[in-house]
N, C-alpha and C. Protein backbone atom coordinates (compact mmCIF):
# COMPACT_ATOMS: atom_id res chain seq x y z
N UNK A 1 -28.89 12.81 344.65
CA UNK A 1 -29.19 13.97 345.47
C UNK A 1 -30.67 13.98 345.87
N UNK A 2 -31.11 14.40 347.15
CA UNK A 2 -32.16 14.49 347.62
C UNK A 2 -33.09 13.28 348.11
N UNK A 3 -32.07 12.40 348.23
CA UNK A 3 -32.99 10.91 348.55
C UNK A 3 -31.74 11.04 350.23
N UNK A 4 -32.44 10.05 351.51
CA UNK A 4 -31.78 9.94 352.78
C UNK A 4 -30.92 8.87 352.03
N UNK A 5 -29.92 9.35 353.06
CA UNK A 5 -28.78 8.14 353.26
C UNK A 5 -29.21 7.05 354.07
N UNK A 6 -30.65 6.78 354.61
CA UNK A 6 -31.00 5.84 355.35
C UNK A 6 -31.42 5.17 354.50
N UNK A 7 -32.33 5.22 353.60
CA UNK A 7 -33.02 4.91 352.03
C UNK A 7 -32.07 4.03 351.12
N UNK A 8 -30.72 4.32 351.01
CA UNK A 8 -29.88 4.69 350.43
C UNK A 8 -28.94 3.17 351.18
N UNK A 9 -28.81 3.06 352.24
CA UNK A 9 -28.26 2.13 352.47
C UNK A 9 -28.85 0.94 352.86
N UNK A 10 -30.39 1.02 353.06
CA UNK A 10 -31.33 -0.16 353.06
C UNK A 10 -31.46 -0.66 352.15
N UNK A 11 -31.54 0.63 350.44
CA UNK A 11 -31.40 -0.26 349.29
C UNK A 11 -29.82 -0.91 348.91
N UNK A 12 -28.70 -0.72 349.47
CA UNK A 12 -27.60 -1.23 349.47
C UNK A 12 -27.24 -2.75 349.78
N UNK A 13 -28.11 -2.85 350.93
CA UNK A 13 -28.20 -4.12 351.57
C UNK A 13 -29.12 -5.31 351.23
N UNK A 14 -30.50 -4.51 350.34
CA UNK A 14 -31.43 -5.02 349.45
C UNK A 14 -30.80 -5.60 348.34
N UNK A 15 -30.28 -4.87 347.36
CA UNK A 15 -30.05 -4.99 345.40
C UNK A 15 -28.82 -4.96 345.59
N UNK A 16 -27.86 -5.75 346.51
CA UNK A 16 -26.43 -5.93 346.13
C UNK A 16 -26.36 -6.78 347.30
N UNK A 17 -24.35 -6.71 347.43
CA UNK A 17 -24.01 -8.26 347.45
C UNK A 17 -23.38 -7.62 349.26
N UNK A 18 -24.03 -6.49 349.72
CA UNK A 18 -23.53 -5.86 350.69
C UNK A 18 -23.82 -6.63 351.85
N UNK A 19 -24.94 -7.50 352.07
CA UNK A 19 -25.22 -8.03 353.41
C UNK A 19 -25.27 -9.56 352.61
N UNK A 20 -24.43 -10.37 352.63
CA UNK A 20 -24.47 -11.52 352.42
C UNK A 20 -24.29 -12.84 353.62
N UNK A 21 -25.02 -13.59 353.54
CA UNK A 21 -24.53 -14.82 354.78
C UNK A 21 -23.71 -15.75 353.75
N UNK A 22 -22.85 -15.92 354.22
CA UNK A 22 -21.93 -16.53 353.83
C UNK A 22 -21.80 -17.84 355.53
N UNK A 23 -21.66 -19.12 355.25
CA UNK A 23 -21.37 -20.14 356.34
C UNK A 23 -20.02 -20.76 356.12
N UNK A 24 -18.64 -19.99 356.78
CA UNK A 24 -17.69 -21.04 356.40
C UNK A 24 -17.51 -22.42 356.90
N UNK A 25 -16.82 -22.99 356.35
CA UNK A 25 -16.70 -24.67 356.66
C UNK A 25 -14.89 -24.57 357.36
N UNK A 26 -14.62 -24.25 357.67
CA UNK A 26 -12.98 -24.18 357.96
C UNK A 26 -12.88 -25.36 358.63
N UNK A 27 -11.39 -25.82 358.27
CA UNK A 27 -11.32 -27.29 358.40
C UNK A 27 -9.54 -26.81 358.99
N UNK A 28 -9.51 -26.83 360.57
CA UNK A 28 -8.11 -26.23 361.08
C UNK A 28 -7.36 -27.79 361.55
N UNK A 29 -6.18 -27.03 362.27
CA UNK A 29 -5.02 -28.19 362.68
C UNK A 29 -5.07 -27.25 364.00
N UNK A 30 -5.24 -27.99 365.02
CA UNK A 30 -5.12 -26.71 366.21
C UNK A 30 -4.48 -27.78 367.41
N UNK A 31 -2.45 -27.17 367.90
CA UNK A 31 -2.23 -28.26 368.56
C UNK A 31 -1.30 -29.50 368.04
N UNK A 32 -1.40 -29.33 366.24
CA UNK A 32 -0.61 -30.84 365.94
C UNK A 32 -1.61 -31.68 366.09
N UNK A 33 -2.68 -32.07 366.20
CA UNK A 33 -3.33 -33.29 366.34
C UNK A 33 -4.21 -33.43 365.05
N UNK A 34 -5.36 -34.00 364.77
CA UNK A 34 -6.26 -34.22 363.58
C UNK A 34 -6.74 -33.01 363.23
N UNK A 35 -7.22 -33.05 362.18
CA UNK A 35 -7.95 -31.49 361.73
C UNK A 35 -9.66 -31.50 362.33
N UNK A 36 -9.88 -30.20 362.36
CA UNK A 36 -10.90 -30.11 363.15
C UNK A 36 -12.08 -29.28 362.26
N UNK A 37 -13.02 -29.52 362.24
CA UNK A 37 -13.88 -28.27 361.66
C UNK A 37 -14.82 -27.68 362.57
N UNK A 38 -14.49 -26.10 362.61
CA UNK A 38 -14.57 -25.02 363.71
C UNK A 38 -15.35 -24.02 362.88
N UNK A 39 -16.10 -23.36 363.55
CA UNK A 39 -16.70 -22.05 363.18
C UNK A 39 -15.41 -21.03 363.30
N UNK A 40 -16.38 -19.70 362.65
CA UNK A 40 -15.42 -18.45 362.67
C UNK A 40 -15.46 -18.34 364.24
N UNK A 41 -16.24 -18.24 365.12
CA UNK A 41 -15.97 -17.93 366.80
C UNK A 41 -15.19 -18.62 366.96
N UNK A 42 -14.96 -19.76 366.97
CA UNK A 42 -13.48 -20.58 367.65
C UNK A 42 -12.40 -20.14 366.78
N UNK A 43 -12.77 -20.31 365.86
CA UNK A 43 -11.18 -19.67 365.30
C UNK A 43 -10.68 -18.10 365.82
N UNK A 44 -11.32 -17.26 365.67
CA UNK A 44 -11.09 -16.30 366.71
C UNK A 44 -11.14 -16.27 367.95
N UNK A 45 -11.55 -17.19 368.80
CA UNK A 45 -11.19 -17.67 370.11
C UNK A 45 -9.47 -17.87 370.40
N UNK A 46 -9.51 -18.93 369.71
CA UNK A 46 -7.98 -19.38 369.11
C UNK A 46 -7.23 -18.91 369.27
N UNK A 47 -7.58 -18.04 367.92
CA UNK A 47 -6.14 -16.76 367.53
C UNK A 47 -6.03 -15.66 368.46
N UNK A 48 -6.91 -15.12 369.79
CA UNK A 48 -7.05 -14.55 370.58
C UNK A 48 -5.97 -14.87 371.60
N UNK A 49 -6.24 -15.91 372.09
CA UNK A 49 -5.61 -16.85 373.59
C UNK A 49 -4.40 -16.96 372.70
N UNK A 50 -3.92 -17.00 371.48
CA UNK A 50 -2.39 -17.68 370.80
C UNK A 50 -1.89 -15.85 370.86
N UNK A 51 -2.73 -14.58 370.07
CA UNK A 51 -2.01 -13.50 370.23
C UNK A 51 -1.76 -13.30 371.59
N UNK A 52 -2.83 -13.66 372.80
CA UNK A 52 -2.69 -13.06 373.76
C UNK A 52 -1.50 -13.54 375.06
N UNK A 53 -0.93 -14.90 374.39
CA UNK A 53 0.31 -15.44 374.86
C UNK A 53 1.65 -15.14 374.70
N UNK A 54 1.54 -14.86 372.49
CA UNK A 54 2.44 -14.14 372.25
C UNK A 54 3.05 -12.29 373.20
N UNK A 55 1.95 -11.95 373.17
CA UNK A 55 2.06 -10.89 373.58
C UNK A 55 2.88 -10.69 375.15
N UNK A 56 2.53 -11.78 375.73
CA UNK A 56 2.91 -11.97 377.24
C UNK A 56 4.30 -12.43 377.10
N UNK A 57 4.83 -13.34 376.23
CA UNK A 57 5.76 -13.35 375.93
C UNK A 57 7.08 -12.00 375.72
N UNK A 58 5.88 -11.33 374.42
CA UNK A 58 7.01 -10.25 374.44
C UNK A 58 7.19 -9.12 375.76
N UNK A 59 6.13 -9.00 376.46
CA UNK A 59 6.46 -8.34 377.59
C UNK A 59 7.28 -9.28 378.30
N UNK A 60 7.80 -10.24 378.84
CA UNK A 60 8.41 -10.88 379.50
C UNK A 60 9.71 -10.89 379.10
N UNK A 61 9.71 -10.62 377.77
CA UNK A 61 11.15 -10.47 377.39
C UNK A 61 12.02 -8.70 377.31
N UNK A 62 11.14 -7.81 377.12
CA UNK A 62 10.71 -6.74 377.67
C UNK A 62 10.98 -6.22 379.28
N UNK A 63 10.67 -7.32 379.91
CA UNK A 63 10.78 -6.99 381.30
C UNK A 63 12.31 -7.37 381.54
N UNK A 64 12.89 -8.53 380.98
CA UNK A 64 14.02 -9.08 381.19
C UNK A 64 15.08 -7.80 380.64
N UNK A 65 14.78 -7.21 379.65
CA UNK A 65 16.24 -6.74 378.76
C UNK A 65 16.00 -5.26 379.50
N UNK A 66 14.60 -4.59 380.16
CA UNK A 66 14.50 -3.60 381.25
C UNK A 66 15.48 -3.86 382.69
N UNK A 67 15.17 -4.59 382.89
CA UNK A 67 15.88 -5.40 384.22
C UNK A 67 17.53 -5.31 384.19
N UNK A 68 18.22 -5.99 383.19
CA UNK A 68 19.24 -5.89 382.40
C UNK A 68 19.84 -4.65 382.36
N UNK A 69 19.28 -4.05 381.99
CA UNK A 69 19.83 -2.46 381.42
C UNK A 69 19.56 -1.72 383.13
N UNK A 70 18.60 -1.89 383.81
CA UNK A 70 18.39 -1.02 385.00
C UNK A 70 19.88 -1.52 385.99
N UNK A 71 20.34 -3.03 386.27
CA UNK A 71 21.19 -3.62 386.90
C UNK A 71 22.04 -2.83 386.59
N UNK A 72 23.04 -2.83 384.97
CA UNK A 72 24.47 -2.51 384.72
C UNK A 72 24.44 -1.14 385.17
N UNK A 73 23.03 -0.28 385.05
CA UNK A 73 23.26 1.16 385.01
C UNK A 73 23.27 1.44 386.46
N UNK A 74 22.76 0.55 387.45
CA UNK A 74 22.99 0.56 389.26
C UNK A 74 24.68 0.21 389.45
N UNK A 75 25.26 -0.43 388.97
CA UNK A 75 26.17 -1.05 388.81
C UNK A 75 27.65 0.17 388.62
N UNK A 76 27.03 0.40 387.00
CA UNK A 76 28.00 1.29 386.59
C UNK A 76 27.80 2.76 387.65
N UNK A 77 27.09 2.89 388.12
CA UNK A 77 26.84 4.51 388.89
C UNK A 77 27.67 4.18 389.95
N UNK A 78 27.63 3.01 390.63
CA UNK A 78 27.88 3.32 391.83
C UNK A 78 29.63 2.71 391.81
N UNK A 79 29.98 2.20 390.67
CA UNK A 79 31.53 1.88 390.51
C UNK A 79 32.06 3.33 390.02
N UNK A 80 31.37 4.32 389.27
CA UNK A 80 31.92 5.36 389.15
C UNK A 80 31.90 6.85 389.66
N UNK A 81 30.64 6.30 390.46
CA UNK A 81 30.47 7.24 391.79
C UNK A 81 31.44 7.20 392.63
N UNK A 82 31.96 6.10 393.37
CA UNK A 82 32.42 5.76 394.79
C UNK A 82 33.79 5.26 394.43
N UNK A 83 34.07 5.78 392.86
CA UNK A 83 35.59 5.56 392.06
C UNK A 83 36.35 4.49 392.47
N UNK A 84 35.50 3.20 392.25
CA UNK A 84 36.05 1.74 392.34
C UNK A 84 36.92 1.05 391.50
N UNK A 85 37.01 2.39 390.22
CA UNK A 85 38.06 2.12 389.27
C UNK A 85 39.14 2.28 389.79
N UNK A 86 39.39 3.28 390.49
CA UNK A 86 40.56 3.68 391.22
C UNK A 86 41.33 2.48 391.95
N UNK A 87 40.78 1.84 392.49
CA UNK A 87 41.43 0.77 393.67
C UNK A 87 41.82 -0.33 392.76
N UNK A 88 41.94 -0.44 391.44
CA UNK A 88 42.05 -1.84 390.80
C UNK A 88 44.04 -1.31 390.21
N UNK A 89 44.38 0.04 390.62
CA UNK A 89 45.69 0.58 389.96
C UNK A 89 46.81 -0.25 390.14
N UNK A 90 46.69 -0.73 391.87
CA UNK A 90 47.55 -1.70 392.56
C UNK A 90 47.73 -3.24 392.03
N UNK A 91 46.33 -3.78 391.22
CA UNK A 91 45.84 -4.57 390.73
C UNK A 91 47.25 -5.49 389.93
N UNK A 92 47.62 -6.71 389.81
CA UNK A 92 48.89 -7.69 389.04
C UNK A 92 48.34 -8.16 388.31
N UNK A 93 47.17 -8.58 388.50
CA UNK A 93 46.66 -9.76 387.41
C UNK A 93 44.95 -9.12 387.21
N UNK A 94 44.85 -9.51 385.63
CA UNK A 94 43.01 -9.48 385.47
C UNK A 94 42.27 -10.21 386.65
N UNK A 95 42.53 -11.66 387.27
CA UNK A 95 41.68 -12.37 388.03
C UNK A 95 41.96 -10.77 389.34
N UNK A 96 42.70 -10.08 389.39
CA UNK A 96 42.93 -9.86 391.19
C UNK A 96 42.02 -8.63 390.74
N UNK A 97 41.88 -8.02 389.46
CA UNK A 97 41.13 -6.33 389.06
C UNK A 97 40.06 -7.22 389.81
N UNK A 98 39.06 -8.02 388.93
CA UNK A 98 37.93 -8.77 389.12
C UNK A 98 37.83 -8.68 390.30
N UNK A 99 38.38 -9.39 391.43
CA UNK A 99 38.09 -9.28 392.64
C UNK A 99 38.18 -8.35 393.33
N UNK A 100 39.42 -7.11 393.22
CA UNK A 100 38.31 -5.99 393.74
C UNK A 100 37.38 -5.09 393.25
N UNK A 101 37.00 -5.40 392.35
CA UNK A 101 36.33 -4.98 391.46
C UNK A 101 34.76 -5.22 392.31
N UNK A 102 35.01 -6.30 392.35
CA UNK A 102 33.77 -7.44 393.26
C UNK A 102 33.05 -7.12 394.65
N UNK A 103 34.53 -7.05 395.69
CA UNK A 103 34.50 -6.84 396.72
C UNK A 103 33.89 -5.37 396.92
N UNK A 104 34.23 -4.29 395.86
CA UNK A 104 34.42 -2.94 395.92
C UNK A 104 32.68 -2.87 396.12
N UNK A 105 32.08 -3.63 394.86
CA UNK A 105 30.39 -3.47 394.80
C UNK A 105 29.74 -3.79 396.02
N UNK A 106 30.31 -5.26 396.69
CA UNK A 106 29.56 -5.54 397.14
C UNK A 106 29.82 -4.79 398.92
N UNK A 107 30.06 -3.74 398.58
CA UNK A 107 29.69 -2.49 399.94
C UNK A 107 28.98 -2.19 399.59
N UNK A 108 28.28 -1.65 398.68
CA UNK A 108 26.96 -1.09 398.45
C UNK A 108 25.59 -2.06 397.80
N UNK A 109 25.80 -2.75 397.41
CA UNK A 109 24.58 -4.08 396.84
C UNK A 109 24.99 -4.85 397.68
N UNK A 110 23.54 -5.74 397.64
CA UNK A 110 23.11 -6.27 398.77
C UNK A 110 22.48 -7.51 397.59
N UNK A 111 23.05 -8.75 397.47
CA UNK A 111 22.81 -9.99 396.60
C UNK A 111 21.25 -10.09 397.20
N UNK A 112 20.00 -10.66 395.64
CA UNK A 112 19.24 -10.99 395.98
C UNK A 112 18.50 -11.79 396.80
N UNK A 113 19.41 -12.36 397.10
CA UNK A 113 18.67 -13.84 398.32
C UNK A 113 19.36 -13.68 399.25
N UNK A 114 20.53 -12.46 399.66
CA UNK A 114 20.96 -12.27 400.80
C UNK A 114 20.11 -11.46 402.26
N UNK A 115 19.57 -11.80 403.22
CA UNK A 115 18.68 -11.44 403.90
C UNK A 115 19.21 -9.51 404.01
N UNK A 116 18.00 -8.77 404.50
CA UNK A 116 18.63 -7.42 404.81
C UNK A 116 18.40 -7.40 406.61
N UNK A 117 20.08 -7.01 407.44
CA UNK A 117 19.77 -6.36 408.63
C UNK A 117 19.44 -5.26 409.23
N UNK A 118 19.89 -5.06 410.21
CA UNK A 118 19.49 -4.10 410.85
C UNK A 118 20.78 -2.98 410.37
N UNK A 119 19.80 -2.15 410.20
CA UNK A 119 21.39 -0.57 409.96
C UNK A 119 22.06 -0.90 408.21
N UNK A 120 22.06 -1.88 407.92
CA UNK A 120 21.93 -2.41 405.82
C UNK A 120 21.57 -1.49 404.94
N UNK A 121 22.36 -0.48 404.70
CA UNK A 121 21.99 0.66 403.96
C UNK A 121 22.36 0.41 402.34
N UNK A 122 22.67 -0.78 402.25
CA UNK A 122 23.15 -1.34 401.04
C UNK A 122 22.16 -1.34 399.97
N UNK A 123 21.55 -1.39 398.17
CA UNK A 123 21.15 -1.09 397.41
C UNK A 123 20.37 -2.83 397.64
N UNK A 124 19.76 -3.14 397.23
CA UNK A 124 19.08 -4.27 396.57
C UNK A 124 19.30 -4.79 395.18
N UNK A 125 19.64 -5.81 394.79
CA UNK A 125 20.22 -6.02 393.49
C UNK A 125 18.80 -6.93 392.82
N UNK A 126 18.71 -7.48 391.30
CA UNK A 126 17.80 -7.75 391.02
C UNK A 126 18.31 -8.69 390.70
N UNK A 127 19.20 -8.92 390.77
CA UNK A 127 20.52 -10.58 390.25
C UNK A 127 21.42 -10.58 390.82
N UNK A 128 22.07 -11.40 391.13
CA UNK A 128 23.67 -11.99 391.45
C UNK A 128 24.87 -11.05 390.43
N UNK A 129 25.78 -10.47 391.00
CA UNK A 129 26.66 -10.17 390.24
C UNK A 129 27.30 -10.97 389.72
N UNK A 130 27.58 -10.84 388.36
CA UNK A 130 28.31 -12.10 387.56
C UNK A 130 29.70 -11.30 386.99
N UNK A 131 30.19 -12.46 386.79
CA UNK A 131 31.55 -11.89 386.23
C UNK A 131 31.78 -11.01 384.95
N UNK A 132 30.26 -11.57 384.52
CA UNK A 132 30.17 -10.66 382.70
C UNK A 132 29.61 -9.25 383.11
N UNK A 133 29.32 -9.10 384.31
CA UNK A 133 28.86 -7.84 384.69
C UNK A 133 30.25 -7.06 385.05
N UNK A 134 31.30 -7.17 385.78
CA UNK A 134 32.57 -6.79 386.49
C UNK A 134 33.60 -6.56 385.10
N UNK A 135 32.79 -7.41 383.69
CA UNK A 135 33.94 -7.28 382.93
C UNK A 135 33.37 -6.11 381.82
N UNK A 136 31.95 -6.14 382.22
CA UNK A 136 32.10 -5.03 381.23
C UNK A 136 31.61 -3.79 382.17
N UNK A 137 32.33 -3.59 383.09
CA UNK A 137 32.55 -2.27 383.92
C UNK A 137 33.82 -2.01 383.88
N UNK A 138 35.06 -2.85 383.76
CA UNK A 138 36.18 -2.56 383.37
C UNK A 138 36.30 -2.34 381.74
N UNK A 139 35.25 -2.54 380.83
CA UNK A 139 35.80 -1.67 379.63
C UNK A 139 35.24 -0.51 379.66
N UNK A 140 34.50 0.03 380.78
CA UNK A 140 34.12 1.34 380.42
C UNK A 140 35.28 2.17 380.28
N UNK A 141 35.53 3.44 379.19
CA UNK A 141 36.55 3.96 379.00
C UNK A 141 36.56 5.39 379.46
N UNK A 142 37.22 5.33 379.88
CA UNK A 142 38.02 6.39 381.08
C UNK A 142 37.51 8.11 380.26
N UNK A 143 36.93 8.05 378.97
CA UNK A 143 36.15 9.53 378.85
C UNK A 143 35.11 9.45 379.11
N UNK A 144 34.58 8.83 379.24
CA UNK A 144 33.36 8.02 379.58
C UNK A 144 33.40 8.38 380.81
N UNK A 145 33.88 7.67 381.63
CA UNK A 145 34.12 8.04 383.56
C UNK A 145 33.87 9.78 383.91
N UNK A 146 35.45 10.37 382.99
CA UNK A 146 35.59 11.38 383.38
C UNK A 146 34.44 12.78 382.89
N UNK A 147 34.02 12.53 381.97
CA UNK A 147 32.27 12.61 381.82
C UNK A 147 30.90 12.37 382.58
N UNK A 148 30.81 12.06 383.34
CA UNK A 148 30.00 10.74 383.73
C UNK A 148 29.10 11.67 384.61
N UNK A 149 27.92 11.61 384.24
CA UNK A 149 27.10 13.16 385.17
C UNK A 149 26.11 12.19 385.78
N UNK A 150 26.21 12.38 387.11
CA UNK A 150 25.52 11.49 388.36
C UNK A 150 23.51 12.03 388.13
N UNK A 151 23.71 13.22 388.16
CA UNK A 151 22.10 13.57 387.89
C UNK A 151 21.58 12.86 386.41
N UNK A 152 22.70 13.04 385.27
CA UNK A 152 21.95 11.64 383.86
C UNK A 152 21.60 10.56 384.14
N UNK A 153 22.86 10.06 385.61
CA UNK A 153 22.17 8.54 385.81
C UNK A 153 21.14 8.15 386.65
N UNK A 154 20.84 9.15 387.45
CA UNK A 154 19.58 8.82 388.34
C UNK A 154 18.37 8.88 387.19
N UNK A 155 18.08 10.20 386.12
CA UNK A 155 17.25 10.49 385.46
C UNK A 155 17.14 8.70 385.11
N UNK A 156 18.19 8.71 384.26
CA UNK A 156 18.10 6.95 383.38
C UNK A 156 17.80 6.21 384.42
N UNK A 157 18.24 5.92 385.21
CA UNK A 157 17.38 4.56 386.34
C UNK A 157 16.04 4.73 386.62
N UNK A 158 15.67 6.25 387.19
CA UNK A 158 14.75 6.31 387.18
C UNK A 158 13.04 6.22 386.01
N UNK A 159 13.98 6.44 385.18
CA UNK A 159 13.10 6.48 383.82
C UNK A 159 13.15 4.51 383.43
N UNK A 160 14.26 3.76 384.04
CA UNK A 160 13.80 2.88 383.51
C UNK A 160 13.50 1.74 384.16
N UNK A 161 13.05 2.71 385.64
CA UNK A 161 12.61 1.83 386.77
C UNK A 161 10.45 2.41 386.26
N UNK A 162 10.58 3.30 385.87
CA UNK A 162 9.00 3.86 385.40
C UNK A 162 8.62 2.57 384.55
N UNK A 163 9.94 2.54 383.44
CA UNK A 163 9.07 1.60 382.17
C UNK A 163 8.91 0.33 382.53
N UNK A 164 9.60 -0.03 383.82
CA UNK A 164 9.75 -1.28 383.79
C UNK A 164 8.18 -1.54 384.84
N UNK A 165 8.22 -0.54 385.56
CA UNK A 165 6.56 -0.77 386.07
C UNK A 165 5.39 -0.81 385.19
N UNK A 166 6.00 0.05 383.87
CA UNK A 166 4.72 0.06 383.10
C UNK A 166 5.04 -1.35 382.43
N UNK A 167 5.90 -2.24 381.81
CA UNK A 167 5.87 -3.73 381.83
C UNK A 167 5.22 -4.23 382.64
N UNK A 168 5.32 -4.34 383.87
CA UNK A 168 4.83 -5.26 384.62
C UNK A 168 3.34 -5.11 384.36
């Protein structure tokens, strides 16, 4: 009591082991090739550029399973909006549901590499419709449908058209 804390930590750094130089020798593997001996700056160089790849990574995968989830939920709205379940009743075979199943979407999406014309009021897709997409719109189950509140799904697209900008 009654001595500065400035006093106080100059003698800290004086009569103890508080400010020590220490020189490591680190002897790394960086790459698979021979071992190398690096200061602490390169090694934190290193591990910087290696977290800062990882990291890009996980956003990229991030962006993918966003993407994913935004597609089925464009997908599923507008097969149960524009009741495309309906037209598959006539349907004989699984291959013939599939196809109108197919045909039904593609009035409203517009395939990615398909050019847009004039008067094309069609949606923009972020992928090719695939068949694993058509098959799991036919297990959606019919409480599900008859449930199905058009203002939840804009909220959800929209919310995961936000996150997916904040990915990018």
């Amino acid at each position: 009591p009654g001595i500065s804390p400035d006093v106080t930590i100059d003698a800290l750094y004086a009569f103890t082991n508080c400010e020590l130089s220490v020189s490591p020798n680190a002897c790394i593997i960086i790459g698979g090739d021979k071992p190398h001996f690096v200061s602490v700056l390169d090694i934190l160089e290193h591990t910087t550029h290696q977290t800062k790849a990882l990291l890009k990574l996980e956003l990229l995968i991030k962006q993918k399973e966003l993407e994913e989830k935004l597609h089925f939920a464009s997908l599923e709205k507008i097969f149960i909006q524009k009741r495309i379940y309906r037209d598959i009743e006539e349907a004989e075979d699984f291959k013939e549901v599939l196809d109108i199943i197919r045909e039904g979407l593609e009035k409203y999406f517009r395939e990615p590499n398909e050019p847009k014309k004039d008067g094309d009021t069609r949606f923009n897709l972020l992928r090719a419709i695939s068949e694993d997409d058509i098959i799991r719109l036919t297990e959606i189950r019919i409480k599900r449908i008859s449930k199905y509140n058009s203002f939840a799904a804009d909220e959800k697209i929209a919310k995961l058209n936000e996150e997916l900008k904040k990915v990018k």
